[in-house]
Protein backbone atom coordinates (compact mmCIF):
# COMPACT_ATOMS: atom_id res chain seq x y z
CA UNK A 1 -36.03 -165.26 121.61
CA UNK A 2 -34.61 -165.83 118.45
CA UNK A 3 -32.72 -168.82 117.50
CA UNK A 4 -28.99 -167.96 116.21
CA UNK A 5 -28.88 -170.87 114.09
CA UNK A 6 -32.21 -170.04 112.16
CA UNK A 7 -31.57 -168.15 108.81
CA UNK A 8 -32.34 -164.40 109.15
CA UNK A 9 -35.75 -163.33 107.74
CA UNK A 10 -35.45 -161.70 104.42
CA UNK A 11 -36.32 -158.14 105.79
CA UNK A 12 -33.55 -158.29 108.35
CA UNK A 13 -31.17 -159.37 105.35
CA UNK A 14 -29.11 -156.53 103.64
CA UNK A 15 -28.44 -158.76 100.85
CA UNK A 16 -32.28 -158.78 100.46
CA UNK A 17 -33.37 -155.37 100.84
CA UNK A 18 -30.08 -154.09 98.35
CA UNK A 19 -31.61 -156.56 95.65
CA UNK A 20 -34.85 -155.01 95.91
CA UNK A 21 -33.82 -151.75 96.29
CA UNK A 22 -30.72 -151.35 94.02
CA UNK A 23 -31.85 -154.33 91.52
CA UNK A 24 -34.88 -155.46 91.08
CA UNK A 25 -36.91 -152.02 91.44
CA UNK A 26 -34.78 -150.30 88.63
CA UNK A 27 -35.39 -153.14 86.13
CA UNK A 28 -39.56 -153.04 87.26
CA UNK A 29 -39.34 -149.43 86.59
CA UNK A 30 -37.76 -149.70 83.21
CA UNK A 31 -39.53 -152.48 81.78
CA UNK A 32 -42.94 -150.91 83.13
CA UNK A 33 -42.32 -147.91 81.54
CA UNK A 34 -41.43 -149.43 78.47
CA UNK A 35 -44.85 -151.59 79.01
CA UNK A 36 -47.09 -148.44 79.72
CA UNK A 37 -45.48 -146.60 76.69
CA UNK A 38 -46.46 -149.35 74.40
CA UNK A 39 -49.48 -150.37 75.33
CA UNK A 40 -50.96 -146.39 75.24
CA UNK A 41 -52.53 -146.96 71.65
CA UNK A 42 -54.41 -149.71 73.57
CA UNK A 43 -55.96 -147.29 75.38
CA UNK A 44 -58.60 -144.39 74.42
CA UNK A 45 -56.48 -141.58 76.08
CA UNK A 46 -54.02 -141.92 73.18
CA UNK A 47 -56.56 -140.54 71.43
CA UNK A 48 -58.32 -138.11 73.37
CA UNK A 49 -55.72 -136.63 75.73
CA UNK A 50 -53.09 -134.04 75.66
CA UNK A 51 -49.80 -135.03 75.31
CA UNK A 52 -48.72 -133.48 78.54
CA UNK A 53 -51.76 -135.47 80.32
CA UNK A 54 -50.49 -138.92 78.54
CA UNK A 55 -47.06 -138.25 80.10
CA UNK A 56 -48.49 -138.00 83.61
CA UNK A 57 -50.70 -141.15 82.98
CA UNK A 58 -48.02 -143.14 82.01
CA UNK A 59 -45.92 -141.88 84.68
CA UNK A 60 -48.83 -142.61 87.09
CA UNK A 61 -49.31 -145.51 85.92
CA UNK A 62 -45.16 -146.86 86.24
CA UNK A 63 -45.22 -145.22 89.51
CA UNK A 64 -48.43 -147.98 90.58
CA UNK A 65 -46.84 -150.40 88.21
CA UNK A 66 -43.69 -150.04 90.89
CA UNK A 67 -46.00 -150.03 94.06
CA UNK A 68 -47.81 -153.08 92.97
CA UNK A 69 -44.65 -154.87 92.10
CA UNK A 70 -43.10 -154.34 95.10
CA UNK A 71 -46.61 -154.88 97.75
CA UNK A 72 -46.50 -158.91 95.29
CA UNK A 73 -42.81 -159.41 96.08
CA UNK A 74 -43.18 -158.34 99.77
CA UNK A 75 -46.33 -160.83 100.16
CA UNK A 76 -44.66 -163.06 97.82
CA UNK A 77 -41.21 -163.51 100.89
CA UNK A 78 -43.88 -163.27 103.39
CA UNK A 79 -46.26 -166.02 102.28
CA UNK A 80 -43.11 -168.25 101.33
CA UNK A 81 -41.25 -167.36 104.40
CA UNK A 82 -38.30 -166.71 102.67
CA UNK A 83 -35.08 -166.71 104.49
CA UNK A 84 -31.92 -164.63 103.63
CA UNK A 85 -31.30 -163.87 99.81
CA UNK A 86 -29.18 -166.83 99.71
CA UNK A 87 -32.20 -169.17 100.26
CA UNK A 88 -34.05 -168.03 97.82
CA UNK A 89 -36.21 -170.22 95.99
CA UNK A 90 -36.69 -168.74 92.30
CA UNK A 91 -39.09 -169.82 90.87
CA UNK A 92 -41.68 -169.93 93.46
CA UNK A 93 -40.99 -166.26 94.67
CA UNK A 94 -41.47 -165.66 90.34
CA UNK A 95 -44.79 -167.84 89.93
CA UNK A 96 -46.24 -165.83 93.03
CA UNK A 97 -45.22 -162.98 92.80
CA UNK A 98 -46.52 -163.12 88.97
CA UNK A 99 -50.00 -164.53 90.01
CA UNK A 100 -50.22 -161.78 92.84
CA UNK A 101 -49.63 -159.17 89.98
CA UNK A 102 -51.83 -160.53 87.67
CA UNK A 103 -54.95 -161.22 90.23
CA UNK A 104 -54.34 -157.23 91.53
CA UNK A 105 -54.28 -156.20 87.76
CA UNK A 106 -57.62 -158.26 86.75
CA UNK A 107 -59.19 -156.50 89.69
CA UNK A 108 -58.22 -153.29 89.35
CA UNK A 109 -58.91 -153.14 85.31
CA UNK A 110 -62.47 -153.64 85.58
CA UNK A 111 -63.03 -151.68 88.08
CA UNK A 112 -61.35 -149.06 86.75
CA UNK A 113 -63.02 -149.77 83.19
CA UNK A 114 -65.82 -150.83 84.06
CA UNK A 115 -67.28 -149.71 87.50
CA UNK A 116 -65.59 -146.76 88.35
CA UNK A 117 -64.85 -145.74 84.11
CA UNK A 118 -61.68 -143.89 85.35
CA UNK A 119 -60.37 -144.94 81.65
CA UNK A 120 -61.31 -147.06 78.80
CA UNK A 121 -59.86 -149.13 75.98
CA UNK A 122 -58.93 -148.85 72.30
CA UNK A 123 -61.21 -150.88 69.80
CA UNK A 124 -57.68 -152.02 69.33
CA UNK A 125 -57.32 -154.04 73.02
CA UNK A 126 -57.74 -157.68 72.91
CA UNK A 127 -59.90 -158.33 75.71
CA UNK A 128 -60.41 -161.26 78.16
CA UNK A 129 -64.25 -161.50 79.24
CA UNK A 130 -65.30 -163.87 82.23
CA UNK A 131 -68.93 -164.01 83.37
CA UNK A 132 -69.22 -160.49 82.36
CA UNK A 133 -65.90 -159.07 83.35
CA UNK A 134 -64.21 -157.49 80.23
CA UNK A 135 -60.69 -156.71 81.02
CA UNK A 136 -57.75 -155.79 78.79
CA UNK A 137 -55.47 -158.59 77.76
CA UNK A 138 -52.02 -156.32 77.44
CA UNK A 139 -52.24 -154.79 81.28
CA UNK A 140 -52.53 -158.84 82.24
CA UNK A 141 -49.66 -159.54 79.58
CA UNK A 142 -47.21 -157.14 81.43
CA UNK A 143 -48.25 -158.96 84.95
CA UNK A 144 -47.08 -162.54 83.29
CA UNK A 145 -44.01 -160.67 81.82
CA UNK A 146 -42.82 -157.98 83.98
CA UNK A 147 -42.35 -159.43 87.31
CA UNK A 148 -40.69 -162.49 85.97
CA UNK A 149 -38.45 -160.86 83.28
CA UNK A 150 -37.36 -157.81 86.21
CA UNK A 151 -36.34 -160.85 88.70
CA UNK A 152 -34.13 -162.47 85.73
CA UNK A 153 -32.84 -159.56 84.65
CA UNK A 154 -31.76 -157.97 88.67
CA UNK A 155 -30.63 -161.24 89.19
CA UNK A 156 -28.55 -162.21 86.19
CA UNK A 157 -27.35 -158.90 84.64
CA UNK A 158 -27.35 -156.38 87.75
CA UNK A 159 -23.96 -155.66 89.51
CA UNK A 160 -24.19 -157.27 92.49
């Protein structure tokens, strides 16, 4: 039995789900897309591709830049326990939600360039290597910048 006089969960909250849904998603779409678009001379399928298969990469890769945006913010509210949107504590659901993005990203670059070779970068990527793990510095760049700047943005310049 639930307690009337505890705060409703975020995914009971309409506030909550309309900011995801009407506000923050639109902004991570846009600003991925704008991050996939530039970052494509990073990347060897500038290069070697046809045009028409660049535009389904990069719309590939927004539409997994969205999924993996929302799957951090969703863990983010659930690991926090955040409340209704009113509750919301900021800058902890940014930090987390940025570190979940970036962890998912590091993981998922070298296996994709390295074990699996689904793709592979431009002379022209900076890269980060660890132990032996190479991985791109731009695709962790968008994960420090995306999330945080999408939140901002839905936050301060959406209609509510």
């Amino acid at each position: 039995m639930r307690d009337r006089h505890a705060p409703e969960a975020w995914y009971r909250d309409r506030s909550a789900l309309s900011f995801i849904g009407r506000r923050y998603l639109p902004w991570l779409a846009a600003l991925s897309l704008a991050w996939e678009l530039a970052q494509l001379p990073l990347y060897t399928i500038w290069r070697e591709e046809s045009s028409a298969y660049i535009a389904f990469a990069v719309a590939h890769c927004t539409a997994g830049d969205l999924l993996i945006g929302t799957a951090a913010l969703a863990i983010t509210l659930m690991t926090l326990r955040a409340a209704n949107f009113q509750t919301w504590r900021w800058q902890s659901i940014a930090i987390v939600t940025t570190l979940i993005g970036v962890v998912y990203t590091f993981a998922s670059e070298w296996m994709n360039t390295s074990v699996r070779q689904s793709w592979a970068y431009a002379p022209a990527m900076p890269v980060i290597q660890l132990q032996g793990v190479v991985v791109g510095v731009s695709p962790i760049a968008q994960w420090l910048v995306v999330p945080t700047l999408a939140l901002y943005l839905a936050r301060r310049l959406s209609a509510p």
